[in-house]
N, C-alpha and C. Protein backbone atom coordinates (compact mmCIF):
# COMPACT_ATOMS: atom_id res chain seq x y z
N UNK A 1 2.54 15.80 12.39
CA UNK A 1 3.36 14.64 12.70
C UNK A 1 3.32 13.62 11.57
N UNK A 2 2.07 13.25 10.75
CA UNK A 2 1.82 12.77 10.08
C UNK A 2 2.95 12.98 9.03
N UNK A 3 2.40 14.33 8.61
CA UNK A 3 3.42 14.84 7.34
C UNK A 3 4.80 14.76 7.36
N UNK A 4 5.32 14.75 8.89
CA UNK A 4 6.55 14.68 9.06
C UNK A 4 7.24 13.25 8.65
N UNK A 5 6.72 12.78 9.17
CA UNK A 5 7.05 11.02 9.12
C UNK A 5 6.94 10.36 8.14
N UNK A 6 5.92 10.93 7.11
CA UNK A 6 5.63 10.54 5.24
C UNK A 6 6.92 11.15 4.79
N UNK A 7 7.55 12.53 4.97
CA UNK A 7 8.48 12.62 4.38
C UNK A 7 9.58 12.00 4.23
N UNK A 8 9.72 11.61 6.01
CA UNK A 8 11.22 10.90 6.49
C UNK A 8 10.98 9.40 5.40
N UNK A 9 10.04 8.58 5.54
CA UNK A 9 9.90 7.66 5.17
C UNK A 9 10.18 7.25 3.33
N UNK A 10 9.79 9.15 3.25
CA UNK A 10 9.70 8.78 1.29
C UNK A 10 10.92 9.02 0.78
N UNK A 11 11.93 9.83 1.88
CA UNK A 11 12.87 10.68 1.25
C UNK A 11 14.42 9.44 0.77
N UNK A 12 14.31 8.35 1.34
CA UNK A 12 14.89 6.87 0.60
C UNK A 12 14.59 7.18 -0.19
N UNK A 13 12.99 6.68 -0.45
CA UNK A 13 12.56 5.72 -1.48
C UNK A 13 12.22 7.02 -2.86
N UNK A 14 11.79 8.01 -2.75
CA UNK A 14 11.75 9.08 -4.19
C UNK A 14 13.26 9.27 -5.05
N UNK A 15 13.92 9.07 -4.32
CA UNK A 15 15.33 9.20 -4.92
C UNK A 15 15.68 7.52 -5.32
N UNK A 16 15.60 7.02 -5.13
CA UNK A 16 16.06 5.39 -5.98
C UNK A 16 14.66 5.46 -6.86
N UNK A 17 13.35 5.45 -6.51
CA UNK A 17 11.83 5.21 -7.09
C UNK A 17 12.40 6.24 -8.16
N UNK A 18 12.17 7.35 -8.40
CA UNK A 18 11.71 8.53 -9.30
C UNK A 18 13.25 7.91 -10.44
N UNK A 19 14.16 7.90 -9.92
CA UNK A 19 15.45 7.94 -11.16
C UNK A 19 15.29 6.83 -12.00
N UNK A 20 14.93 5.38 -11.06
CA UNK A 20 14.57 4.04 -11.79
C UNK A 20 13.76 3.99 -12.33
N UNK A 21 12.85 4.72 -11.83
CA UNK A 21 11.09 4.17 -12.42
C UNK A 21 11.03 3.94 -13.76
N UNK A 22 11.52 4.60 -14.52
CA UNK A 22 11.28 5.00 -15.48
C UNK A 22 12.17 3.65 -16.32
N UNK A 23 13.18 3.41 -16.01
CA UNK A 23 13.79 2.07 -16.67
C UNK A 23 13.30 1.13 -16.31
N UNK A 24 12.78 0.97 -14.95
CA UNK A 24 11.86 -0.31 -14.23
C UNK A 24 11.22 -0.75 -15.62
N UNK A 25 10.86 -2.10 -15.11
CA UNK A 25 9.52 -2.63 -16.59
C UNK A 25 8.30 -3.21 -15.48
N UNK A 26 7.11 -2.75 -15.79
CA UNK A 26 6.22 -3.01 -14.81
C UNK A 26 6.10 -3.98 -13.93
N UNK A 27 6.62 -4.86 -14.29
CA UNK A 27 6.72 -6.71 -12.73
C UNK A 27 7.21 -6.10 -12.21
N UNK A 28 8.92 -5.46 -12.35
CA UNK A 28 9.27 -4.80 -10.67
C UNK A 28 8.29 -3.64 -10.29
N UNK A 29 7.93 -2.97 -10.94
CA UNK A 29 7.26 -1.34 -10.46
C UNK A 29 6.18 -2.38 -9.32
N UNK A 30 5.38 -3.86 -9.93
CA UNK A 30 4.48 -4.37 -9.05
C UNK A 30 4.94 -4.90 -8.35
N UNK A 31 6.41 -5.36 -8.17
CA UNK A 31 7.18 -6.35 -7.04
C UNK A 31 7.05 -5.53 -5.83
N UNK A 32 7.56 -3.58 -6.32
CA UNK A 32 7.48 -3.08 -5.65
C UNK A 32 6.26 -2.35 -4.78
N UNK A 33 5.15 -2.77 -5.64
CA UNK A 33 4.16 -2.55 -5.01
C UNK A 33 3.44 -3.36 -3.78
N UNK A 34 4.12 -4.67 -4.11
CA UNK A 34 3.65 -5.54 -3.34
C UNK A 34 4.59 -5.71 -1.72
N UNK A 35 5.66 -5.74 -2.20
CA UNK A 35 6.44 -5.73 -0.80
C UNK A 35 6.27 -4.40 -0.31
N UNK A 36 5.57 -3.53 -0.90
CA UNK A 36 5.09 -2.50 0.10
C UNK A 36 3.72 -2.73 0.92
N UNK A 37 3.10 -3.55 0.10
CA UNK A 37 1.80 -4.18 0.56
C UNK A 37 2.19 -5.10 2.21
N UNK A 38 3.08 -5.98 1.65
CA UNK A 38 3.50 -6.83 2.66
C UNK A 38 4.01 -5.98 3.70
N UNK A 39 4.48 -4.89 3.47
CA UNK A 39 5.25 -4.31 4.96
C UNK A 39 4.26 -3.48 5.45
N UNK A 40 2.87 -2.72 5.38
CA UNK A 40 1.52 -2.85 5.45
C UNK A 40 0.87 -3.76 6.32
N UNK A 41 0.79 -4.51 5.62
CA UNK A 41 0.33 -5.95 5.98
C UNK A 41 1.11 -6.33 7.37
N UNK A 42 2.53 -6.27 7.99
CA UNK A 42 3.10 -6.35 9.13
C UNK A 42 2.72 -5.27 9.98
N UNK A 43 2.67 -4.48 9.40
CA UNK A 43 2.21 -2.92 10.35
C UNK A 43 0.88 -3.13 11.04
N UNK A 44 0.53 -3.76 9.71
CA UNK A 44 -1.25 -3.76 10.72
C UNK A 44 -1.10 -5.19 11.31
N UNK A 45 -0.13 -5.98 11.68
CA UNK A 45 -0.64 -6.72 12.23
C UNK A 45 0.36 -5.98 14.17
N UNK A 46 1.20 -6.01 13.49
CA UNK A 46 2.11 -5.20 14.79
C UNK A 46 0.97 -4.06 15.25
N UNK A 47 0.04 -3.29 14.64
CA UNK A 47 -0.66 -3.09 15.65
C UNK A 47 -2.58 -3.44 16.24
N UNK A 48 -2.38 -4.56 15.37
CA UNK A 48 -3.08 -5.54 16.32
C UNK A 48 -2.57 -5.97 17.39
N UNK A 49 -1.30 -6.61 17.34
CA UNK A 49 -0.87 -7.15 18.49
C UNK A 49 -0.37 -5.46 19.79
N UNK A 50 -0.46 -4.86 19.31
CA UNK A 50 -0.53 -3.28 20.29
C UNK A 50 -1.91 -3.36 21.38
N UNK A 51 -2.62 -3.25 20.19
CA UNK A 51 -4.20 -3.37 20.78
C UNK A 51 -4.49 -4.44 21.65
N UNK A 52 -3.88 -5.47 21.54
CA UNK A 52 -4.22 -6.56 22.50
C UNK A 52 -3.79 -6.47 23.80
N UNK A 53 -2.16 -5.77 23.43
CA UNK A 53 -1.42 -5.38 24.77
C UNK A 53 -2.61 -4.42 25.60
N UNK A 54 -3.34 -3.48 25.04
CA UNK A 54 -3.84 -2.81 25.62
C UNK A 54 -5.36 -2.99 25.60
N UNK A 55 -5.84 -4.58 25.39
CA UNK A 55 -6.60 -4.59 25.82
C UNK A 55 -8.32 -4.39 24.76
N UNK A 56 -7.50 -4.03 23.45
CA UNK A 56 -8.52 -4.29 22.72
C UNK A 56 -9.42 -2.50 22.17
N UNK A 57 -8.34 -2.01 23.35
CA UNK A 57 -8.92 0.00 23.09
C UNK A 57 -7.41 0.00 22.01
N UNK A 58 -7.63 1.27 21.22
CA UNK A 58 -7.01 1.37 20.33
C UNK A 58 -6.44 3.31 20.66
N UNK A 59 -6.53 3.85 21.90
CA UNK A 59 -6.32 4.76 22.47
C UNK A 59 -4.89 4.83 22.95
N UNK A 60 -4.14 3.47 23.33
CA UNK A 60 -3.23 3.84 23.69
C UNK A 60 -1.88 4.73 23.01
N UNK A 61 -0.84 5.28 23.58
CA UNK A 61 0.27 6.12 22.73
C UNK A 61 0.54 4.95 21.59
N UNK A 62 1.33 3.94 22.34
CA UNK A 62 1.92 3.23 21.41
C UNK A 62 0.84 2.44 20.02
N UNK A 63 -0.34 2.41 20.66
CA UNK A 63 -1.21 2.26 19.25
C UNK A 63 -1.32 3.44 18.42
N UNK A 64 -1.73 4.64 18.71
CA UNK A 64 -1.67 5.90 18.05
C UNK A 64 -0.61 5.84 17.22
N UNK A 65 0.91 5.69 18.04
CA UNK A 65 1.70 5.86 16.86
C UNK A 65 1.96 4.43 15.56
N UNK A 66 1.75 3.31 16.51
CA UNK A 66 1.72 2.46 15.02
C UNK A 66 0.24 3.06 14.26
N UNK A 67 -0.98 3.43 14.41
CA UNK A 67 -1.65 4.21 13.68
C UNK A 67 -0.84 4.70 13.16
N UNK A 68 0.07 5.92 13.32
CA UNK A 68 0.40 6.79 12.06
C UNK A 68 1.79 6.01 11.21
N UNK A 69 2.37 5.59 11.87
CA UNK A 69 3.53 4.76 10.74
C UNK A 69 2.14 3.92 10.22
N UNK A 70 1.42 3.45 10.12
CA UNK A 70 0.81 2.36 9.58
C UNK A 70 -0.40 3.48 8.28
N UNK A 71 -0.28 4.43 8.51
CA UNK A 71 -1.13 5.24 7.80
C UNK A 71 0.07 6.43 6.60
N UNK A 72 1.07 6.35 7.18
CA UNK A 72 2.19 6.75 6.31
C UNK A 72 2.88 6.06 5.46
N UNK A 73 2.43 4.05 5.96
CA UNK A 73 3.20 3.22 4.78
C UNK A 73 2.17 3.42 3.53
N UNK A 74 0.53 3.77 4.30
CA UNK A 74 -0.41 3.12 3.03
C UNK A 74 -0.48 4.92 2.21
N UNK A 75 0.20 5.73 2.70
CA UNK A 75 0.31 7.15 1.91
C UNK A 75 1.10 6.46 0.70
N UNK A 76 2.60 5.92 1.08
CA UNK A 76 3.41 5.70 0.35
C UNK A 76 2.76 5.00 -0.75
N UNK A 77 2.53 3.72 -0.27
CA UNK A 77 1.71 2.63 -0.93
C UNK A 77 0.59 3.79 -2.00
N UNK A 78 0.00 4.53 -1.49
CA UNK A 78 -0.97 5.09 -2.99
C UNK A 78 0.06 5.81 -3.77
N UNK A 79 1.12 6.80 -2.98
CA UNK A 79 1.89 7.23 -4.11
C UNK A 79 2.32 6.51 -5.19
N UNK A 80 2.88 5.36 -4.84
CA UNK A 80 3.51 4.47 -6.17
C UNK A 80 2.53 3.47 -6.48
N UNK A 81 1.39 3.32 -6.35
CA UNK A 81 0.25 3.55 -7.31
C UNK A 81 -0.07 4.41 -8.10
N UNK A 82 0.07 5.51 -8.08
CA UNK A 82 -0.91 6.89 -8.86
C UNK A 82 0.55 6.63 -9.39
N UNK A 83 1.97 6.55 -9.43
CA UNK A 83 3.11 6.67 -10.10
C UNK A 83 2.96 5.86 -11.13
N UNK A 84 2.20 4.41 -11.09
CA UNK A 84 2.75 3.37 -11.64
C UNK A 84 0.89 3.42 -12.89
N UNK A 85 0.54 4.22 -12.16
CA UNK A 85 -0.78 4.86 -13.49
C UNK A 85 -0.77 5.82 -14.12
N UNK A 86 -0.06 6.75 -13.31
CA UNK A 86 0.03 7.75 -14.24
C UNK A 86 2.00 7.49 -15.03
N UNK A 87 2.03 6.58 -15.23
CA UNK A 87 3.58 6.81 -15.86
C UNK A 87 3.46 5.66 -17.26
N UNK A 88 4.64 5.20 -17.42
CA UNK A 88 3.87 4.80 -18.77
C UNK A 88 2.54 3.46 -19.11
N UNK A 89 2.03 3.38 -20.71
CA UNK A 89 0.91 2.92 -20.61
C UNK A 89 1.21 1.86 -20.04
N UNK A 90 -0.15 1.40 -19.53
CA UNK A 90 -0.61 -0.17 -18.69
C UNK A 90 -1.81 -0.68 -19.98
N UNK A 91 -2.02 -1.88 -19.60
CA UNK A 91 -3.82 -2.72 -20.07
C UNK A 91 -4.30 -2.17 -19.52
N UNK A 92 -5.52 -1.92 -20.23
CA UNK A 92 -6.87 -1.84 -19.46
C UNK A 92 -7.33 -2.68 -18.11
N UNK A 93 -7.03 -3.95 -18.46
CA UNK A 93 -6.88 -5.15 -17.55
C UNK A 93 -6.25 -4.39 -16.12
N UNK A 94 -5.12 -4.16 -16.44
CA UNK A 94 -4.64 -3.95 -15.13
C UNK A 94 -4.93 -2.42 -14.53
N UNK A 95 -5.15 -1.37 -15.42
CA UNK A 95 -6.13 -0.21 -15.12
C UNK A 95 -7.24 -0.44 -14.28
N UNK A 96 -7.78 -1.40 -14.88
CA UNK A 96 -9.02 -1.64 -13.55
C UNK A 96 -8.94 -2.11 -12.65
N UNK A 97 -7.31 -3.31 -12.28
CA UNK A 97 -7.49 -3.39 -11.06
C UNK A 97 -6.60 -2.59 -10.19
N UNK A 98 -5.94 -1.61 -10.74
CA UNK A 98 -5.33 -0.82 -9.70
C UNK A 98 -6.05 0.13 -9.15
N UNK A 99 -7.01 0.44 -10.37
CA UNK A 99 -8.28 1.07 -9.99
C UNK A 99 -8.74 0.93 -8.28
N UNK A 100 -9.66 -0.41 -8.67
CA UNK A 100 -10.36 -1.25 -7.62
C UNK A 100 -8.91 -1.22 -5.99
N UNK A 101 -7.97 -1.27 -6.81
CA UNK A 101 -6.72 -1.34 -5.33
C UNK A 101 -6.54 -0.15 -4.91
N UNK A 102 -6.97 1.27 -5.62
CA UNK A 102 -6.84 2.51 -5.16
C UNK A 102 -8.11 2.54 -3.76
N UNK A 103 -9.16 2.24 -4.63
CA UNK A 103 -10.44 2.48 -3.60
C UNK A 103 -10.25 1.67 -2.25
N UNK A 104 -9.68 0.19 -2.31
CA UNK A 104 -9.62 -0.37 -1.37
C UNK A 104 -8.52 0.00 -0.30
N UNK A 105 -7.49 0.62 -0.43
CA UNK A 105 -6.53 1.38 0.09
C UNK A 105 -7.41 2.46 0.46
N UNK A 106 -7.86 3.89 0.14
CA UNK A 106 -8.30 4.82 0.46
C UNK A 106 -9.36 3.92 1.58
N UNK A 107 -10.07 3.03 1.50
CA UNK A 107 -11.02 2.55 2.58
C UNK A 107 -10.48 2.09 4.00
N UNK A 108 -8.96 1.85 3.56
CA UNK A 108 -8.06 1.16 4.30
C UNK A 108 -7.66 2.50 5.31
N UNK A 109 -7.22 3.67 4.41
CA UNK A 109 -7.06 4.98 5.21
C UNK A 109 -8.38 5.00 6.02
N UNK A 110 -8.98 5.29 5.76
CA UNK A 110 -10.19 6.25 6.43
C UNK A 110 -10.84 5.52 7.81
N UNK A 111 -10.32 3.99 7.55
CA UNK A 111 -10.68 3.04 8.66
C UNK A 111 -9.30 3.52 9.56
N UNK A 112 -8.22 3.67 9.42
CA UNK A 112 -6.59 3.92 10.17
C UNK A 112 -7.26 5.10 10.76
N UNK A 113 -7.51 6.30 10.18
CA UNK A 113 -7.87 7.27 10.75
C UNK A 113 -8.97 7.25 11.53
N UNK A 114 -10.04 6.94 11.78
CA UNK A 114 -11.21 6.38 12.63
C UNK A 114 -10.90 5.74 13.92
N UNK A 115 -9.81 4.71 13.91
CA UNK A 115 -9.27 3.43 14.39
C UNK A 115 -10.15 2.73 14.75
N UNK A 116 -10.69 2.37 13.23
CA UNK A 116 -11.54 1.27 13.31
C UNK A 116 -10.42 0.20 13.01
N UNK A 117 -9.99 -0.71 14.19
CA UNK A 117 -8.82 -1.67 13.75
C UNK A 117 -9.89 -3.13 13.16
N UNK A 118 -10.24 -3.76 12.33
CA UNK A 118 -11.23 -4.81 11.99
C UNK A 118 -10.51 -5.94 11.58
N UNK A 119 -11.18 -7.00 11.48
CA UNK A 119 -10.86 -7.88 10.62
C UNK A 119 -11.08 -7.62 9.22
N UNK A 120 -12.00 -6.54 9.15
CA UNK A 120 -12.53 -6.34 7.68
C UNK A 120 -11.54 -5.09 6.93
N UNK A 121 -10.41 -4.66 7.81
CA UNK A 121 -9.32 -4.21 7.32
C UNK A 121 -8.83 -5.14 7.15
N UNK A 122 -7.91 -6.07 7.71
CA UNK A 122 -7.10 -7.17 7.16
C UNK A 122 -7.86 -7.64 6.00
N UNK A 123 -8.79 -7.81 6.17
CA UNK A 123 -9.59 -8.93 4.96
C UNK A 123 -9.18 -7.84 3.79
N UNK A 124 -9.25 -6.50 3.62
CA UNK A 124 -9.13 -5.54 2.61
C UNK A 124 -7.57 -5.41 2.27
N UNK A 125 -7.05 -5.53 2.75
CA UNK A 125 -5.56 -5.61 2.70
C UNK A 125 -4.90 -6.57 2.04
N UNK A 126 -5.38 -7.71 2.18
CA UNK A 126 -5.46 -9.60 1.88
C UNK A 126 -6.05 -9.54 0.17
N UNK A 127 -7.02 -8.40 0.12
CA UNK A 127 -8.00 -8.09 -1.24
C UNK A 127 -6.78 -7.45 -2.08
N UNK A 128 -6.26 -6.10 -1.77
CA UNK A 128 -5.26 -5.89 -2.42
C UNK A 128 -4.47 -6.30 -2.77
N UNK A 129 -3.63 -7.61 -1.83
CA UNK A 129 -2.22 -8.11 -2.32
C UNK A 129 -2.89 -9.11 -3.61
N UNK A 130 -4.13 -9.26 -3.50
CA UNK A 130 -5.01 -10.67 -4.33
C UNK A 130 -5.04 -9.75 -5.87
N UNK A 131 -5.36 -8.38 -5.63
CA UNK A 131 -5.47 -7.80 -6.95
C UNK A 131 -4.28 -7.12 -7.65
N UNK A 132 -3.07 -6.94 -6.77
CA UNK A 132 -1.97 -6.82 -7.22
C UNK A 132 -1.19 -8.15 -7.94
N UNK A 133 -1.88 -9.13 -7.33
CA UNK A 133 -1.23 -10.60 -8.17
C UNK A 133 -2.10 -10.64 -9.50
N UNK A 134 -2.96 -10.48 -9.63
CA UNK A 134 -4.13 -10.01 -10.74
C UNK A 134 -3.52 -9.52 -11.84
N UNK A 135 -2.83 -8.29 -11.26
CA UNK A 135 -2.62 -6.70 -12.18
C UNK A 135 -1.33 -7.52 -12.68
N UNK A 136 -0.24 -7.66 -11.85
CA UNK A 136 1.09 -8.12 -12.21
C UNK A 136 0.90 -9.37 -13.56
N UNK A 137 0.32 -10.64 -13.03
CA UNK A 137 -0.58 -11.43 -13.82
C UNK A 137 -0.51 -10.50 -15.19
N UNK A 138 -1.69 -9.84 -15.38
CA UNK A 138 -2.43 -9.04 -16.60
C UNK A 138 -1.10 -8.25 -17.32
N UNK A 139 -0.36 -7.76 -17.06
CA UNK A 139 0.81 -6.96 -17.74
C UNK A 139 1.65 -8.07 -17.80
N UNK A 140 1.86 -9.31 -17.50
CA UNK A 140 2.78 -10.45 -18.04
C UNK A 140 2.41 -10.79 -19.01
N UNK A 141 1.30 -10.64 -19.14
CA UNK A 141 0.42 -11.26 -20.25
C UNK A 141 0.40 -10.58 -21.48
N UNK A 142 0.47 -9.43 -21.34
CA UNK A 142 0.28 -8.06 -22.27
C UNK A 142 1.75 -8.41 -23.35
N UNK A 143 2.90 -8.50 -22.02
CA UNK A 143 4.14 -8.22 -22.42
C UNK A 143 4.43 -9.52 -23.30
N UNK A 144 4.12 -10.78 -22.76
CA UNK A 144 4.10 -11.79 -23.73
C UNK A 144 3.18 -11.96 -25.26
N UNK A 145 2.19 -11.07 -25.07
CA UNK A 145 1.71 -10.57 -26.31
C UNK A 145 2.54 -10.10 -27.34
N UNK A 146 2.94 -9.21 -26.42
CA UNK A 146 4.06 -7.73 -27.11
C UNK A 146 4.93 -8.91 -28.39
């Protein structure tokens, strides 16, 4: 189900992402990283507010499935990360913090899958959009070098 729903979700965005990317100049590649962050960031709060409906268990259907849309945005979300590292060069600067935003995402999975719903997910989530302003930051900087 998982896999199903990553596809539906990517099959927009690989066809505008993959043809542009490449003309993109890194602020949008991070604009776009970030309003993916932000729609993340709504997901997990839409299913906080699930969990409350139900009471604070994280068992119910309708939490399960915002679980998996909410675990298929943050698939997306690493894809165009690993896109936006492995495609052309970045700073070091900002190498390390997409770095640091990979790990905190993957922590972000493994808590979705658990359903450990926390504050200390939001707080990690809140960390990423903080190090994506960082990274974006650091390649403005580069480019005004340039």
């Amino acid at each position: 189900f998982i896999d199903e729903l990553l596809k539906q979700l990517q099959a927009p965005k690989s066809g505008s992402g993959s043809a542009s990317g490449k003309s993109k100049g890194s602020s949008q590649e991070m604009q776009s990283l970030k309003k993916q962050q932000e729609k993340l960031k709504q997901q997990l709060q839409k299913l906080l507010d699930e969990m409350k409906e139900n009471g604070g268990k994280s068992d119910g259907s309708k939490v399960g499935d915002e679980i998996v849309k909410t675990l298929a945005e943050q698939e997306i979300f690493n894809k165009m990360l690993k896109d936006i590292q492995n495609g052309k060069s970045i700073s070091p600067e900002t190498d390390k913090k997409l770095k640091e935003i990979k790990n905190l995402s993957e922590r972000n999975i493994d808590d979705l899958i658990n359903k450990k719903i926390s504050p200390e997910l939001f707080n990690r989530n809140q960390k990423i959009l903080s190090r994506l302003l960082e990274a974006e930051k650091a390649e403005k900087e580069r480019d005004e070098e340039k």
